[in-house]
Protein backbone atom coordinates (compact mmCIF):
# COMPACT_ATOMS: atom_id res chain seq x y z
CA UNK A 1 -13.27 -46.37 -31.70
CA UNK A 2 -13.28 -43.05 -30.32
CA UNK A 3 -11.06 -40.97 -27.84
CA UNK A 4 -11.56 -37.99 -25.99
CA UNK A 5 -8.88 -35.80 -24.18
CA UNK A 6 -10.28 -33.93 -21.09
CA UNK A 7 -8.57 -31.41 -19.47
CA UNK A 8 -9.91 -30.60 -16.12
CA UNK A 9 -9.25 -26.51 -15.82
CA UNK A 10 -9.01 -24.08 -12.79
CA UNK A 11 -7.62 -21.07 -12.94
CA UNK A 12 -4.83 -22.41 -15.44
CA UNK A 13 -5.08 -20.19 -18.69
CA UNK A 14 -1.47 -19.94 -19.16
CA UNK A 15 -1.24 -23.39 -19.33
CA UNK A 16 -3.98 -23.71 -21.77
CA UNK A 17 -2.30 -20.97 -23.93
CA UNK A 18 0.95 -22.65 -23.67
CA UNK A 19 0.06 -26.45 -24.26
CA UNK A 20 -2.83 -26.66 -26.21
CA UNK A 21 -1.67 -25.97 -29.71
CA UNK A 22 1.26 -28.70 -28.90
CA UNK A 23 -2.14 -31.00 -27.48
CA UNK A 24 -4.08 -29.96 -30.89
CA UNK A 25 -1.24 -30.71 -33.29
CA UNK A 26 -0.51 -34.32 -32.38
CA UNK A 27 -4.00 -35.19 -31.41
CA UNK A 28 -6.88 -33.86 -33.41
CA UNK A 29 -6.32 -36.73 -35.90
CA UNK A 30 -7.18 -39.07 -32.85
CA UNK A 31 -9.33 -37.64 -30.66
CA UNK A 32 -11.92 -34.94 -29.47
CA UNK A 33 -10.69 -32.51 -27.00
CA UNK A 34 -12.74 -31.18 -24.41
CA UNK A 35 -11.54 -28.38 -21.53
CA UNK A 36 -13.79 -28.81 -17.84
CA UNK A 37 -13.75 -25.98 -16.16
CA UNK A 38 -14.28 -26.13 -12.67
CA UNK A 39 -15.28 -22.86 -11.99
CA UNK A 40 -12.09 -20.92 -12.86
CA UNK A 41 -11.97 -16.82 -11.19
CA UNK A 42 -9.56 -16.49 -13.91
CA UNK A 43 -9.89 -15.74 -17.72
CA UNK A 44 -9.67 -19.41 -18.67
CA UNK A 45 -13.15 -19.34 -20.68
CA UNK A 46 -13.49 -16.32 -22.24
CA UNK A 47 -9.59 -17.12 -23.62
CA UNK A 48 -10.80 -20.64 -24.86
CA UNK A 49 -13.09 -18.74 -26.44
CA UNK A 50 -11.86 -16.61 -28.48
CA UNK A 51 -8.24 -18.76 -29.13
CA UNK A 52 -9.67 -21.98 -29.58
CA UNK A 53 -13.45 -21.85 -30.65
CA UNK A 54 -13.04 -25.36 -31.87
CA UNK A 55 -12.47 -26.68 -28.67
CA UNK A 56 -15.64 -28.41 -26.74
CA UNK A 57 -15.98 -26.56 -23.09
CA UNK A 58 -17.72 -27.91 -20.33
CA UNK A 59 -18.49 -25.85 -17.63
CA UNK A 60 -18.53 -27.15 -14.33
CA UNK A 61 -20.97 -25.03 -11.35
CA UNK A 62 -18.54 -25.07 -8.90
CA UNK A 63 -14.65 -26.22 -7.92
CA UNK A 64 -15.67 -29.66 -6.81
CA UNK A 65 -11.84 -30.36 -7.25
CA UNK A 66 -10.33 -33.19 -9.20
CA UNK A 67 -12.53 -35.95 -8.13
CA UNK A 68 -16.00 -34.41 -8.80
CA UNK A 69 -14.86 -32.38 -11.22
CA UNK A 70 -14.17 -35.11 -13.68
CA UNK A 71 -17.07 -37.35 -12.23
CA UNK A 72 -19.30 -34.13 -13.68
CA UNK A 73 -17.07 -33.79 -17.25
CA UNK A 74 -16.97 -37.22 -17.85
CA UNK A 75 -20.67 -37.96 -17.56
CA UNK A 76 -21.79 -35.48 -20.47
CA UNK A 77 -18.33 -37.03 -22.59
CA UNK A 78 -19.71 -40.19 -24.79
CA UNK A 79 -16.64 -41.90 -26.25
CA UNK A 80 -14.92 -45.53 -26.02
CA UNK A 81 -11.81 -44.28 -23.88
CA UNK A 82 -11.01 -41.47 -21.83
CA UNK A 83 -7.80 -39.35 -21.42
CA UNK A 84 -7.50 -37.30 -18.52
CA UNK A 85 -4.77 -34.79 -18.70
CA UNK A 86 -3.17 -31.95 -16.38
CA UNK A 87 -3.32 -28.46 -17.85
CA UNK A 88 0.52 -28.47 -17.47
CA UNK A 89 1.55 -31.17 -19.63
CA UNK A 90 3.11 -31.28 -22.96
CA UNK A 91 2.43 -33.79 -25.25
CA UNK A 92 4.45 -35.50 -27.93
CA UNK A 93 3.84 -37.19 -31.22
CA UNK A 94 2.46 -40.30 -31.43
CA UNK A 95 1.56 -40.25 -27.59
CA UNK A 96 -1.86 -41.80 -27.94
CA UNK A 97 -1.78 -44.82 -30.32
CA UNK A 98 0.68 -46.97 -28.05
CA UNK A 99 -1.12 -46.73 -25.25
CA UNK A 100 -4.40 -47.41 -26.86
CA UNK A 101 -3.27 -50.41 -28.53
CA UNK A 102 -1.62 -51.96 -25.65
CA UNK A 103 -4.75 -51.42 -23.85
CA UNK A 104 -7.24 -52.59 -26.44
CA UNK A 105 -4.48 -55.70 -26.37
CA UNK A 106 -6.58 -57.61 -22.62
CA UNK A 107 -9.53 -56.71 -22.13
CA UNK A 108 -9.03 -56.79 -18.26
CA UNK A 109 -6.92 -53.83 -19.20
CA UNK A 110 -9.17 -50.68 -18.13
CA UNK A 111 -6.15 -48.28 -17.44
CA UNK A 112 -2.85 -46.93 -18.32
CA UNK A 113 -0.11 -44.47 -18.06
CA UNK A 114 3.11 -43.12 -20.81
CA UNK A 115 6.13 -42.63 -19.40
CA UNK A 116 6.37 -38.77 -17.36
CA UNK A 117 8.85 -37.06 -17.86
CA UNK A 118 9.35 -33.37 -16.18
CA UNK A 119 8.58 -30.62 -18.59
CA UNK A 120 11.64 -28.08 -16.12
CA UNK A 121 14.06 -30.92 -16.53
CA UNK A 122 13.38 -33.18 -19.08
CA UNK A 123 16.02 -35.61 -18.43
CA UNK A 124 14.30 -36.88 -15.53
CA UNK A 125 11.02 -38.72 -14.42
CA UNK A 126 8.36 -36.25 -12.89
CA UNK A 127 7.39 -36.75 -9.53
CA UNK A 128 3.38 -37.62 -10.01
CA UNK A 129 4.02 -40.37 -11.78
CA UNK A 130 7.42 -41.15 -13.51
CA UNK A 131 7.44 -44.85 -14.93
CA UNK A 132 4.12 -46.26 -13.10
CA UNK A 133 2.90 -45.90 -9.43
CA UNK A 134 2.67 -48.90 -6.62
CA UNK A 135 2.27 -48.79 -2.94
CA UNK A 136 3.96 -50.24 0.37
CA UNK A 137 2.22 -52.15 2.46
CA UNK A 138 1.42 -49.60 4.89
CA UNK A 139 -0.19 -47.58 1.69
CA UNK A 140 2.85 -45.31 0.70
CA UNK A 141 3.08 -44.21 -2.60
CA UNK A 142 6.18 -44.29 -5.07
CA UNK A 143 7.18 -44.53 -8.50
CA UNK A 144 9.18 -46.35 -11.02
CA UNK A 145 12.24 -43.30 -10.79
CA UNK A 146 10.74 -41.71 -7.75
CA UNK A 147 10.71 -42.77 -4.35
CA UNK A 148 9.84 -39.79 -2.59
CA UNK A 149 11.97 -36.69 -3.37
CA UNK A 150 14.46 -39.02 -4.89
CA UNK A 151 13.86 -38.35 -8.70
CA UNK A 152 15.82 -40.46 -11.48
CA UNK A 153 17.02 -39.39 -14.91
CA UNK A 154 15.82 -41.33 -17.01
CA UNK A 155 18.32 -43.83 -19.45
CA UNK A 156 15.63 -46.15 -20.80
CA UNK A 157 16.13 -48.70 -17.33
CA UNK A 158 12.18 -48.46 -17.15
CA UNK A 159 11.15 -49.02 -20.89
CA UNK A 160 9.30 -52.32 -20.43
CA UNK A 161 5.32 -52.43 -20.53
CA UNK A 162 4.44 -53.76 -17.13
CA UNK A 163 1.71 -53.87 -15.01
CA UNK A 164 1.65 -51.66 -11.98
CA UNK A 165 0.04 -50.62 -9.11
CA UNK A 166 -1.61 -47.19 -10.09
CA UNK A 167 -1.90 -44.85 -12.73
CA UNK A 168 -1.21 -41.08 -12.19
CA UNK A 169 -3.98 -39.14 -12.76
CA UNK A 170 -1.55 -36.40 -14.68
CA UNK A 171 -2.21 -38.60 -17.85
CA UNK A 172 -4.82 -41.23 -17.30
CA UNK A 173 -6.28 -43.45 -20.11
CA UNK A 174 -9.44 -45.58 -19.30
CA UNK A 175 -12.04 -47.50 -20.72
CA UNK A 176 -15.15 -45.64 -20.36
CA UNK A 177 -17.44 -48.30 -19.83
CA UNK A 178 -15.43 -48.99 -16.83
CA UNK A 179 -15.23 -45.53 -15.13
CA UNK A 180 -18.70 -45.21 -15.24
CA UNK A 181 -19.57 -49.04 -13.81
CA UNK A 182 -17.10 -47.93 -11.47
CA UNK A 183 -18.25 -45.10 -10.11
CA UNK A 184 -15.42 -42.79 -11.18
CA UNK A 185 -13.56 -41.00 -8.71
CA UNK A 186 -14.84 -40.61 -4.68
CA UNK A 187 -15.87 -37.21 -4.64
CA UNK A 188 -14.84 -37.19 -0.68
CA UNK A 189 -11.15 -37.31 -1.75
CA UNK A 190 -11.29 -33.92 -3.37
CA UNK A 191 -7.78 -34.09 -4.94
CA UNK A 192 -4.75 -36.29 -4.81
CA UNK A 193 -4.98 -40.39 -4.24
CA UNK A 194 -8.01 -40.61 -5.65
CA UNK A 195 -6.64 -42.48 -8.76
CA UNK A 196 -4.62 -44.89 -6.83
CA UNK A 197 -8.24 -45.58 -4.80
CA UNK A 198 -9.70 -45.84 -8.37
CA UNK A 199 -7.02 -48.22 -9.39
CA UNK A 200 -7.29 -50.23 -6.46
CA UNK A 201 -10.95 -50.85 -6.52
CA UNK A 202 -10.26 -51.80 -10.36
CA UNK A 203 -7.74 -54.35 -9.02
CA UNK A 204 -9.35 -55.62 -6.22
CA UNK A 205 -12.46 -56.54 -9.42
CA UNK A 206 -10.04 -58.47 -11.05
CA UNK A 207 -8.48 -55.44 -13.45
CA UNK A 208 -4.93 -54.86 -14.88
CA UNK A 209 -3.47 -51.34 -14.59
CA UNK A 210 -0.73 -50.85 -16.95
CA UNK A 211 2.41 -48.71 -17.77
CA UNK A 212 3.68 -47.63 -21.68
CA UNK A 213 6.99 -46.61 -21.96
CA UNK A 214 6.60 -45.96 -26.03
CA UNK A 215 4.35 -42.65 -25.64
CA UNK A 216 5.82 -39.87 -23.36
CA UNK A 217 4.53 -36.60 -22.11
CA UNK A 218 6.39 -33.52 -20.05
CA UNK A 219 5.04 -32.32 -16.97
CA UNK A 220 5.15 -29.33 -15.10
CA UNK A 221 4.00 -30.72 -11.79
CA UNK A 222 2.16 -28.43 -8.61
CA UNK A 223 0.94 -26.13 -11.36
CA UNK A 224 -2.48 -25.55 -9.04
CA UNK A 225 -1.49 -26.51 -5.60
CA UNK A 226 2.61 -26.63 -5.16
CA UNK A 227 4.28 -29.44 -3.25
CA UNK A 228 4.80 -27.15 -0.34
CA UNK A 229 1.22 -26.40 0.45
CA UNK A 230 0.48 -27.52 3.86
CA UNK A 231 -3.05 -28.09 1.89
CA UNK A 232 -1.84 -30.41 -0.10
CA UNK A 233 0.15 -32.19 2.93
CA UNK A 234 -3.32 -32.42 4.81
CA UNK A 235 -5.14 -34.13 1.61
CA UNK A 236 -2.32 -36.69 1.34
CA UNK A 237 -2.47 -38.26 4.90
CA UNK A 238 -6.45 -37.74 4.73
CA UNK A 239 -6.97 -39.47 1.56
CA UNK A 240 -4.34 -41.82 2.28
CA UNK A 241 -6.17 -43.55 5.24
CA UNK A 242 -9.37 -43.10 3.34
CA UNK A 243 -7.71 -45.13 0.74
CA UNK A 244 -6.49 -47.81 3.15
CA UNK A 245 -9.71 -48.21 5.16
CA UNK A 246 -11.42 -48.30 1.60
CA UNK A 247 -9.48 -51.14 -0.15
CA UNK A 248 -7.47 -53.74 2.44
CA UNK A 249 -8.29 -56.87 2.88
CA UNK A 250 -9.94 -57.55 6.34
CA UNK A 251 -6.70 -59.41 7.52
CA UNK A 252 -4.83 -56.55 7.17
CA UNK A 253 -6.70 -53.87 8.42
CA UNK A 254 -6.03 -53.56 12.09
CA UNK A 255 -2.16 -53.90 11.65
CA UNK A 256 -1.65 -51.56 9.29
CA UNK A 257 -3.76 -48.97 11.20
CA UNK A 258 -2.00 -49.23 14.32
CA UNK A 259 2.01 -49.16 11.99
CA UNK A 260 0.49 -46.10 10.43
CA UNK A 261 -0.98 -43.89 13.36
CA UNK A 262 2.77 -44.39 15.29
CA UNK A 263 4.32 -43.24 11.51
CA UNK A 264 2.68 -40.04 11.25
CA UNK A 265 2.97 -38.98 14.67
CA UNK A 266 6.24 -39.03 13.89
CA UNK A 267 6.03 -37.43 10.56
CA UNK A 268 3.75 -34.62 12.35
CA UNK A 269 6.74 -34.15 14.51
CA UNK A 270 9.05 -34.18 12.19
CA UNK A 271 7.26 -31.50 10.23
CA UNK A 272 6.55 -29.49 13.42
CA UNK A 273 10.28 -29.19 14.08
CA UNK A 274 11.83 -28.77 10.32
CA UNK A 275 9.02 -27.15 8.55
CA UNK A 276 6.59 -25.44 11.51
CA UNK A 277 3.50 -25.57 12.81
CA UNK A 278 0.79 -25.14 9.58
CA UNK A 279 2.02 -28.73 8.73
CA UNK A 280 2.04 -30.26 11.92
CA UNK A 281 -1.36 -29.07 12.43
CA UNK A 282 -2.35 -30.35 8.61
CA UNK A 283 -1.44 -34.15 9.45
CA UNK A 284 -3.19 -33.59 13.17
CA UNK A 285 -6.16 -32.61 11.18
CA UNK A 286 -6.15 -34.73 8.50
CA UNK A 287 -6.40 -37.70 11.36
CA UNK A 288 -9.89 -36.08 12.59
CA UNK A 289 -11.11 -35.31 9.33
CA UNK A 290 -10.81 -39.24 8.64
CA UNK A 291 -13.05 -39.59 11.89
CA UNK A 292 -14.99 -37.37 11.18
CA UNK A 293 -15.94 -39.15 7.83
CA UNK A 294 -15.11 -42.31 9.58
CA UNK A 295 -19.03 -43.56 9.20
CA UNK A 296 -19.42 -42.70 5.51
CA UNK A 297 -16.11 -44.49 4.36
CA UNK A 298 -16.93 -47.50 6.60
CA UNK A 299 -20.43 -47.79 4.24
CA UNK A 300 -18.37 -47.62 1.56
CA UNK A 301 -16.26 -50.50 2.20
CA UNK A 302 -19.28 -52.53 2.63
CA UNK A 303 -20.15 -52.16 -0.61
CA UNK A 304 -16.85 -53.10 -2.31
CA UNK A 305 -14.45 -56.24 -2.89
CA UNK A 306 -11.27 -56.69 -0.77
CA UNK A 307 -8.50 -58.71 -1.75
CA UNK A 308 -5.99 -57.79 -4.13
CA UNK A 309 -2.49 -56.90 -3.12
CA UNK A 310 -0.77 -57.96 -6.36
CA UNK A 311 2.30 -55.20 -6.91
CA UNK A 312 1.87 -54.25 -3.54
CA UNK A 313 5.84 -53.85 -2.16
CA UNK A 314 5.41 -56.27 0.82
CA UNK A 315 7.74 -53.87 3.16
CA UNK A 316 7.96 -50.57 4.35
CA UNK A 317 9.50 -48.12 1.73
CA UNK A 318 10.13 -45.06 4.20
CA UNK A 319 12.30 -47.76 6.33
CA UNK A 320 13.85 -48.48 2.84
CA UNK A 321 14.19 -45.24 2.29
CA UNK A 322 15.40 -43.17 5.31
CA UNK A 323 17.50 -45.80 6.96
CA UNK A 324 19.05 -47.91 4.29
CA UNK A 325 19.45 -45.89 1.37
CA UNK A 326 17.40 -47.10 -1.30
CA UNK A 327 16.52 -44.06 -3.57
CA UNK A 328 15.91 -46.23 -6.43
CA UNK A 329 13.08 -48.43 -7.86
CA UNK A 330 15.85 -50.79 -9.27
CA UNK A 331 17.17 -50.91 -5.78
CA UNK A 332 13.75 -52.70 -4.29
CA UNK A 333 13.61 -56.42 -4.08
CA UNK A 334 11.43 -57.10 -6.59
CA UNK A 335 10.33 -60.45 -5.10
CA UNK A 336 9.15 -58.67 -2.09
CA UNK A 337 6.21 -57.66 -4.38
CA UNK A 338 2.96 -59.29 -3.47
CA UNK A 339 1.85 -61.49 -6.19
CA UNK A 340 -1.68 -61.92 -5.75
């Protein structure tokens, strides 16, 4: 069986100089590792280099972002499973072999996460990811330890191997086969959601995403585009109705729409009077940039299966949130899940 680690790279040498020899120590026994760069402005290459000559480099032509960036990597990598990993992470021993076993376990297993821990403060669960991702009904991500800002320490309360929702893209393990029948990642997201699209169209084909609490890594988080970027705001409600107009079942559709469009108006306004204008403006334009694609992701759905809503939280987690005071996971009604 073979493994290869992929790092997609932009402008993140000091990462690279800081994590890598931790990555090389308690993987090169397991698996090839392999740096994209998309194009870095920055040093990145010429550092690789010179520091680590033994390390395979593929160059991308351009900053296609995180979608087409690994779509390009990954289709000149030949190996049996896939790990995607953020510059900014720090690995531990023995992170790879539990995952890979669990997954190698089903073979209607095609992805999984470790546990994420956050490299600043290492007691907790890092936001892009923590203990396994799901969605509301109305397409809002949250995590196992994170429900929006609200980040848990972890105490071991999340150390059972489940199957969940989606599978941050910080530390993704994935059949290969599978990617590629796939499709990989849509290119149109750019970055952020397009995993949790990926998962879903896995799902939705009759696929298990999964969750490994036995291998742990330490992430930075925002180390290219920090959580305040009204960038990364716009990408987020963009990608998020791509990802919703993509993957619901036809029943659905309609409702949800019409629940979401009245939710971030007032999340626009919210942001217009406690943060300013640049992110008003982001969500405003993140609702015509999904028009403006509107034809291209409606040919898209055509083309793929509907259906699956299993781990889907069957109510709305910013109501559970905001207004009654539910900051953690353990505080959800699990039987308010969707079970197929």
């Amino acid at each position: 069986m073979s493994i290869a680690v992929v790092i997609l790279n932009w402008n993140g040498r000091k990462y690279l100089q800081q994590f890598l020899p931790t990555l090389i120590q308690y993987s090169k026994d397991e698996a090839e590792i392999i740096v994209a760069d998309n194009a870095s402005t920055d040093d990145s290459v010429s550092f690789l280099r010179s520091s680590f000559p033994d390390i395979r480099i593929i160059q991308n032509p351009d900053n296609g972002g995180f979608a087409r960036g690994y779509n390009l990597a990954l289709s000149q990598v030949k190996a049996d499973h896939y790990i995607l990993l953020n510059s900014d992470i720090e690995v531990t021993e023995n992170w790879i072999s539990p995952v890979i076993e669990l997954m190698e376990q089903d073979e209607r297993i095609a992805a999984c996460q470790p546990k994420i821990r956050s490299y600043l403060e290492p007691k907790k669960f890092e936001y892009a990811g923590a203990a396994g991702g799901f969605i509301d009904k109305y397409g809002y991500p949250f995590c196992r330890g994170r429900i929006f800002l609200s980040i848990e320490e972890d105490h071991g309360q999340y150390d059972d191997v489940i199957e969940i929702f989606w599978a941050t893209g910080a530390c993704l393990f994935v059949k290969a086969d599978i990617f590629h029948q796939f499709g990989g990642f849509d290119e149109d997201f750019f970055a952020h959601m397009e995993e949790i699209d990926f998962c879903w169209r896995l799902k939705n084909n009759g696929y298990k995403i999964m969750y490994c609490p036995t291998s742990t890594v330490f992430h930075i988080g925002g180390g290219t585009l920090p959580k305040a970027s009204w960038r990364k705001t716009y990408l987020n409600f963009r990608n998020n109705f791509f990802l919703l107009y993509k993957n619901l079942p036809d029943d659905r559709l309609i409702r949800v729409f019409v629940v979401r469009y009245l939710l971030d108006t007032i999340a626009a306004f919210k942001f217009l009077f406690q943060a300013g204008f640049k992110d008003f403006w982001a969500v405003t334009r993140a609702h015509f940039s999904f028009y403006r694609f509107f034809g291209k992701t409606k040919q898209k759905r055509k083309l793929l299966k509907h259906g699956s809503m299993q781990n889907v939280y069957g109510k709305n987690i910013v109501i559970e949130y905001y207004l009654r005071g539910k900051r953690k996971f353990s505080q959800l009604n699990m039987k308010k899940f969707y079970s197929a």
